[in-house]
PDB file of N, CA and C in Angstrom:
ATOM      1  N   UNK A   1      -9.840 -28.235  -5.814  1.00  0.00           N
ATOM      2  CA  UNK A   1      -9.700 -28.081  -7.252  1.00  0.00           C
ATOM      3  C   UNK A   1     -10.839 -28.834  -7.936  1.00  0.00           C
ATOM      4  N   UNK A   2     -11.249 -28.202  -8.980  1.00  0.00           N
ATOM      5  CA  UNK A   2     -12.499 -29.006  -9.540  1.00  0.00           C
ATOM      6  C   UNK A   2     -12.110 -29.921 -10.856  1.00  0.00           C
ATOM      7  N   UNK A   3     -12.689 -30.786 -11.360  1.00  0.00           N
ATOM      8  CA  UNK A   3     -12.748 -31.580 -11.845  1.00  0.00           C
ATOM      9  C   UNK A   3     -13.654 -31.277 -13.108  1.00  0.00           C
ATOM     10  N   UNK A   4     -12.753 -32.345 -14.180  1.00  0.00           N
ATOM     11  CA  UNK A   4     -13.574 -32.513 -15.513  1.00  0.00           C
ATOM     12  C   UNK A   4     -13.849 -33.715 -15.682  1.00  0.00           C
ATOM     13  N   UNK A   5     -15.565 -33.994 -16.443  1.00  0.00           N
ATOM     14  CA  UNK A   5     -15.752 -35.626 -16.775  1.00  0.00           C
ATOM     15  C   UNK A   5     -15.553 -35.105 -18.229  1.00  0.00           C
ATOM     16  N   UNK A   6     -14.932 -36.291 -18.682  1.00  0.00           N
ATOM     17  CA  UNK A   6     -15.015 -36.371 -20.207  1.00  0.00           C
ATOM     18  C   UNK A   6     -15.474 -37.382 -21.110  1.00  0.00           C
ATOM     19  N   UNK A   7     -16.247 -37.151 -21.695  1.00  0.00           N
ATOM     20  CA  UNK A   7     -16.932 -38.366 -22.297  1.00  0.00           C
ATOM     21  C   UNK A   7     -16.798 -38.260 -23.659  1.00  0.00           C
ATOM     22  N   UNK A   8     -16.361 -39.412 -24.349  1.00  0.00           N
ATOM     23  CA  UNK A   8     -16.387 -39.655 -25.834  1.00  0.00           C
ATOM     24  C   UNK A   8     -17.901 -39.872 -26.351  1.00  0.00           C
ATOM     25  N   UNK A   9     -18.163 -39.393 -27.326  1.00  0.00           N
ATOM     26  CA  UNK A   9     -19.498 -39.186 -28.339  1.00  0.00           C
ATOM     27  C   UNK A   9     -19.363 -39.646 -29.448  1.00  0.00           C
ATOM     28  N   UNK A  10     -18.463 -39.449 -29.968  1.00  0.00           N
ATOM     29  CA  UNK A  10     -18.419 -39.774 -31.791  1.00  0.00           C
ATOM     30  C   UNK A  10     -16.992 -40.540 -31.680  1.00  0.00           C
ATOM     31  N   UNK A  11     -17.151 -40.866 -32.995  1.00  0.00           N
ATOM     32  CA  UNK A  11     -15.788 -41.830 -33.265  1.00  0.00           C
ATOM     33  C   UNK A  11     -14.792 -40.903 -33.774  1.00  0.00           C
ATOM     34  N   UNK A  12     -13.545 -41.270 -33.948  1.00  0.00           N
ATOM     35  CA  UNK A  12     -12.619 -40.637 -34.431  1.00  0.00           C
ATOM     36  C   UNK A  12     -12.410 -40.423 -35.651  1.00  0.00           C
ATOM     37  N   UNK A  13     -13.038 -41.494 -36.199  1.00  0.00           N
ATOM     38  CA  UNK A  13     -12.370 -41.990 -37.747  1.00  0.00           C
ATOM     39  C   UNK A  13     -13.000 -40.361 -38.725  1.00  0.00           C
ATOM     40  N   UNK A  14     -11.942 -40.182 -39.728  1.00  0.00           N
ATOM     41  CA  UNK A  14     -12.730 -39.213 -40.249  1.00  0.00           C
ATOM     42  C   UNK A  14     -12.163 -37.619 -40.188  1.00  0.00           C
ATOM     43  N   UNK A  15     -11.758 -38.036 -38.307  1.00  0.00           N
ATOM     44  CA  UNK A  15     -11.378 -36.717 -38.259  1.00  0.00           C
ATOM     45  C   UNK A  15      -9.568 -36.034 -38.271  1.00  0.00           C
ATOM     46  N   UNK A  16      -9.267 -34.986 -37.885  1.00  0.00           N
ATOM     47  CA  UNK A  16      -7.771 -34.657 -38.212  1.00  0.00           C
ATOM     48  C   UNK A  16      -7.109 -35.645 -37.601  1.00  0.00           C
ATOM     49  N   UNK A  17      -6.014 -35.605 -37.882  1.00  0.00           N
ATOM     50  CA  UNK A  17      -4.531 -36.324 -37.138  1.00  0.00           C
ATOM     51  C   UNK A  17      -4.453 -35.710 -35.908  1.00  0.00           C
ATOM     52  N   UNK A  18      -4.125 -34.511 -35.545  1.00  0.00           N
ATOM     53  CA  UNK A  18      -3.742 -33.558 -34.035  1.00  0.00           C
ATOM     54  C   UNK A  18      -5.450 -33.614 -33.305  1.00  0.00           C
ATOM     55  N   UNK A  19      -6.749 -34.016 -33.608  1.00  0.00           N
ATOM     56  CA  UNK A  19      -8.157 -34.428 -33.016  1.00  0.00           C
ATOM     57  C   UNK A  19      -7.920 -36.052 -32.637  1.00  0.00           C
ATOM     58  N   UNK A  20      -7.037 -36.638 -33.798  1.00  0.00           N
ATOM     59  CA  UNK A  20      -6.835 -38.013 -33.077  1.00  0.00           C
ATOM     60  C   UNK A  20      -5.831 -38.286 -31.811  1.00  0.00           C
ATOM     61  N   UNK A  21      -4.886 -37.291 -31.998  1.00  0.00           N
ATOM     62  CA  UNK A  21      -4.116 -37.514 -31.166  1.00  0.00           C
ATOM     63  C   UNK A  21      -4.057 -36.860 -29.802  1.00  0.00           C
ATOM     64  N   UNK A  22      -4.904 -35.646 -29.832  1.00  0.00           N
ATOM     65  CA  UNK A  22      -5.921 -34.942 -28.897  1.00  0.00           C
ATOM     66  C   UNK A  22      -6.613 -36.062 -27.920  1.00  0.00           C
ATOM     67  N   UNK A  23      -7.550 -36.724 -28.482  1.00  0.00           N
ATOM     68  CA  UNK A  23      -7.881 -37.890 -27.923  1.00  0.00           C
ATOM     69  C   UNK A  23      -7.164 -38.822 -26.877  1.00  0.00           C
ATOM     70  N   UNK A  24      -6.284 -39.361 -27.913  1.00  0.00           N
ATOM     71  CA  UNK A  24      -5.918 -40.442 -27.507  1.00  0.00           C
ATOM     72  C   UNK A  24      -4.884 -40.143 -26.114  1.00  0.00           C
ATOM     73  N   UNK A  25      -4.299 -38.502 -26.178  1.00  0.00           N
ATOM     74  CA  UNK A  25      -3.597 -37.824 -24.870  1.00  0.00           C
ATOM     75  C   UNK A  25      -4.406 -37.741 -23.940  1.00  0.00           C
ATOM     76  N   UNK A  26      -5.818 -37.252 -23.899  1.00  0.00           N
ATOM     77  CA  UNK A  26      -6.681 -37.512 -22.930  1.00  0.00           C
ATOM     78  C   UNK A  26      -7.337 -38.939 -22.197  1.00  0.00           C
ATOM     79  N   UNK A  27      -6.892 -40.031 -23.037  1.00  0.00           N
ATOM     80  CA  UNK A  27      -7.190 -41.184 -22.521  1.00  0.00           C
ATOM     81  C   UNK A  27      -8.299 -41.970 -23.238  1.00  0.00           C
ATOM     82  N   UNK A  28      -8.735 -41.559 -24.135  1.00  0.00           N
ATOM     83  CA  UNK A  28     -10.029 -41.761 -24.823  1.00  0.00           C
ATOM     84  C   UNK A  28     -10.016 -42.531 -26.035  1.00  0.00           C
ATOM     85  N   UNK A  29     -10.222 -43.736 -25.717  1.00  0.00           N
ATOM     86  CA  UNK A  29     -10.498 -44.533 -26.938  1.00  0.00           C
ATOM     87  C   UNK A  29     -11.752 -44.885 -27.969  1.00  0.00           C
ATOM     88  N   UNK A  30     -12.924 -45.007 -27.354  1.00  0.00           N
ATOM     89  CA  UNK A  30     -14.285 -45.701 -27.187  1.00  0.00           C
ATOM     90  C   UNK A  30     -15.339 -44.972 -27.082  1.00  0.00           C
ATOM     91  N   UNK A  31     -15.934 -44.912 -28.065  1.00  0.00           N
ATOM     92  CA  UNK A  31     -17.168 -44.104 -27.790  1.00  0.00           C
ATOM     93  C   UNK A  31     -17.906 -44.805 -26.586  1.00  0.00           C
ATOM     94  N   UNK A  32     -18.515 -43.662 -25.794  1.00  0.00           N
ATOM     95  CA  UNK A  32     -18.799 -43.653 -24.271  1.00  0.00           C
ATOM     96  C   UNK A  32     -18.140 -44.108 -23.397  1.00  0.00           C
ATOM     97  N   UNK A  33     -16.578 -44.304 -23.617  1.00  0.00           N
ATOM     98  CA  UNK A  33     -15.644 -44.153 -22.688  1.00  0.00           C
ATOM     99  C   UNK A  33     -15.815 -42.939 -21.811  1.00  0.00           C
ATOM    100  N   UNK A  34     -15.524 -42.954 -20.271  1.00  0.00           N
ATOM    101  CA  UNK A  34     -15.289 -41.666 -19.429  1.00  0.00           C
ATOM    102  C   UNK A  34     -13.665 -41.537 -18.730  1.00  0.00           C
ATOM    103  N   UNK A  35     -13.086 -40.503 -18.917  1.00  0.00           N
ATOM    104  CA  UNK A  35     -11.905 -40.162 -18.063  1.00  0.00           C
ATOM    105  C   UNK A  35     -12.153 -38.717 -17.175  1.00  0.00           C
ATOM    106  N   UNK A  36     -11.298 -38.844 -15.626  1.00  0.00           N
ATOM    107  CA  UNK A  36     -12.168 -37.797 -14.715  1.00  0.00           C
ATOM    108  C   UNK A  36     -10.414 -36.999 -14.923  1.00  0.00           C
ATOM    109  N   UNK A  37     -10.306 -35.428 -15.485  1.00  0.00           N
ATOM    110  CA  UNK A  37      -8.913 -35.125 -15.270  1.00  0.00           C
ATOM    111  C   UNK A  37      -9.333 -33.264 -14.418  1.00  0.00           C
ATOM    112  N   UNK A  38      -8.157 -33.385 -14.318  1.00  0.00           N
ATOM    113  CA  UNK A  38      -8.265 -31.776 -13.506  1.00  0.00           C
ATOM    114  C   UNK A  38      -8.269 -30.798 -14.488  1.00  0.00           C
ATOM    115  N   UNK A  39      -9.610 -29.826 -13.606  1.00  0.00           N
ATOM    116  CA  UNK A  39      -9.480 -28.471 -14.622  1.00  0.00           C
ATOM    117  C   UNK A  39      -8.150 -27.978 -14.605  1.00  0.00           C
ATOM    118  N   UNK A  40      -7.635 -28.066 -15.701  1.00  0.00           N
ATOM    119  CA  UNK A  40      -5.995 -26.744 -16.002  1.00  0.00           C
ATOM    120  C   UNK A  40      -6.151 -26.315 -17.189  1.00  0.00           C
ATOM    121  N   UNK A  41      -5.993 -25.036 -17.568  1.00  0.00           N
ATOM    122  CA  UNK A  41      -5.730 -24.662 -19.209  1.00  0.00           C
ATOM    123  C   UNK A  41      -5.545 -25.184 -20.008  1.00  0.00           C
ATOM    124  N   UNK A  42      -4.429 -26.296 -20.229  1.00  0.00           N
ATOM    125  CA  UNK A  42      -4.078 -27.045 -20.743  1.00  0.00           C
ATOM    126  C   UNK A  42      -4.868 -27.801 -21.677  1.00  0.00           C
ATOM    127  N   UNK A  43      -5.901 -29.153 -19.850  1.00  0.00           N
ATOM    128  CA  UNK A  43      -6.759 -29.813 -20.357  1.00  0.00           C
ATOM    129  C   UNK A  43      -8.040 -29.235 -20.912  1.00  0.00           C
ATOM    130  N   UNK A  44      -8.111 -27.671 -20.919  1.00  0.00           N
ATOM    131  CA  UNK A  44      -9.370 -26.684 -21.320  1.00  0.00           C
ATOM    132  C   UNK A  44      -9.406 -26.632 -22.661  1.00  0.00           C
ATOM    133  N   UNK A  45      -7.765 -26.825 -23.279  1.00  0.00           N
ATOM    134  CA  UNK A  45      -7.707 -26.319 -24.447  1.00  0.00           C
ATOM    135  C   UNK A  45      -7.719 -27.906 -25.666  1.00  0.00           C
ATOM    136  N   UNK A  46      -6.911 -28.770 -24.827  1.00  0.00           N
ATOM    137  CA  UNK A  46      -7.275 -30.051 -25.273  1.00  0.00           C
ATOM    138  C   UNK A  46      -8.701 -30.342 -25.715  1.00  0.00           C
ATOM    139  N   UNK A  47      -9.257 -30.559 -24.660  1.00  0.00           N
ATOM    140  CA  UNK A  47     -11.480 -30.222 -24.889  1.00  0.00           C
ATOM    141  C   UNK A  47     -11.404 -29.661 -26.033  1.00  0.00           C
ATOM    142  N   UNK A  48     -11.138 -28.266 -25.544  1.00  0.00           N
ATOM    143  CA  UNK A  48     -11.574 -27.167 -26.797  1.00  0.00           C
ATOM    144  C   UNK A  48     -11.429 -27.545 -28.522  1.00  0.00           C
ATOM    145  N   UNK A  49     -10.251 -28.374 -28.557  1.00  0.00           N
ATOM    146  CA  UNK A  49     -10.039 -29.250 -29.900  1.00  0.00           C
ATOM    147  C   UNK A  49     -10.597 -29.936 -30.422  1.00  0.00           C
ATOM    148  N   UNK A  50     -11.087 -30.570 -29.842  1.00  0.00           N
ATOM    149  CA  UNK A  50     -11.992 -31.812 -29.614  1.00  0.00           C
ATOM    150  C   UNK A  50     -13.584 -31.568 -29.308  1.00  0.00           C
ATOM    151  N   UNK A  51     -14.033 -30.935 -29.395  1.00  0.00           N
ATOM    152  CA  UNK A  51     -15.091 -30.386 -28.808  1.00  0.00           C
ATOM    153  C   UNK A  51     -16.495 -30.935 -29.310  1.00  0.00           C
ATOM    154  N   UNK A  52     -16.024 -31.105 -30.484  1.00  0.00           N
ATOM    155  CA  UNK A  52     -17.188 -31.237 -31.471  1.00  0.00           C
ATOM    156  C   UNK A  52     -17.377 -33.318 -31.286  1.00  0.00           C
ATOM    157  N   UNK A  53     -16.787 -34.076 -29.991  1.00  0.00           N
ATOM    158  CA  UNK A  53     -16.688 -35.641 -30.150  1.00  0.00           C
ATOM    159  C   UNK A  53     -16.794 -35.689 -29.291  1.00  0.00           C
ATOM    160  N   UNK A  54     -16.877 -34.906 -27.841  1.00  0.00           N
ATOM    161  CA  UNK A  54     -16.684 -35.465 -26.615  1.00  0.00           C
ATOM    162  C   UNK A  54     -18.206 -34.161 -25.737  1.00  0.00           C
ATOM    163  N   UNK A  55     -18.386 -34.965 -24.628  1.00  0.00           N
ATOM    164  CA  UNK A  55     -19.435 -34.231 -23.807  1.00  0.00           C
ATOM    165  C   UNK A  55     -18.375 -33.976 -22.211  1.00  0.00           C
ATOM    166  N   UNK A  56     -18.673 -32.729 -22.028  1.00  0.00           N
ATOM    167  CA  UNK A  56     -17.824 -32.302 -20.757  1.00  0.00           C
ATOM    168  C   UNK A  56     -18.953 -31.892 -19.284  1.00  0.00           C
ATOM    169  N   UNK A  57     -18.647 -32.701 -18.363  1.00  0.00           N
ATOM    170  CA  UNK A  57     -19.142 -31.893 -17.144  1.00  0.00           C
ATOM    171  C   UNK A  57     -17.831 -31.868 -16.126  1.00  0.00           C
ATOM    172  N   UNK A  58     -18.410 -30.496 -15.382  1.00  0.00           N
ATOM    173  CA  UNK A  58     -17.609 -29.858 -13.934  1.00  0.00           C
ATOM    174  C   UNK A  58     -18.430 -30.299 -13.512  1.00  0.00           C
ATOM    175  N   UNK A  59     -17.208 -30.891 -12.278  1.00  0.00           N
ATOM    176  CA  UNK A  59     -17.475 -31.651 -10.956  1.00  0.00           C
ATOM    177  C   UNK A  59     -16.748 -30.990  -9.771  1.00  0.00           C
ATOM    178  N   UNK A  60     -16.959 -30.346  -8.892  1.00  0.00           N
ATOM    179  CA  UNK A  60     -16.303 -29.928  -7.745  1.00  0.00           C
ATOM    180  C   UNK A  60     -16.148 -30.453  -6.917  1.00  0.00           C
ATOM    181  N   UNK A  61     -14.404 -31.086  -6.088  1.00  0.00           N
ATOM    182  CA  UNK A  61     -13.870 -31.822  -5.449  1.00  0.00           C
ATOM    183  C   UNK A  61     -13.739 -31.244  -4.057  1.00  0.00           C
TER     184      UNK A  61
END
């Protein structure tokens, strides 16, 4: 199963309530914080919310 890196870019402040809380479900506090989670729809669509604060690479396990 392959893998997502997720990296925080921008700060939160500023942005929606459900982008903050998007976040903070993925683990992400800190700009240039990293969390490693599994590709699932789910976490695809989480990203996808968020998209515009965080940098994504696939990693294959």
């Amino acid at each position: 199963m392959s893998k997502l890196i997720i990296t925080q870019r921008k700060s939160v402040i500023g942005a929606k309530a459900n982008q903050r809380a998007t976040m903070l479900s993925l683990g992400l506090r800190k700009i240039r914080q990293t969390v490693e989670k599994d590709d699932t729809p789910q976490i695809r669509g989480m990203v996808h919310t968020v998209r515009h604060l965080v940098t994504v690479e696939e990693v294959n396990s």
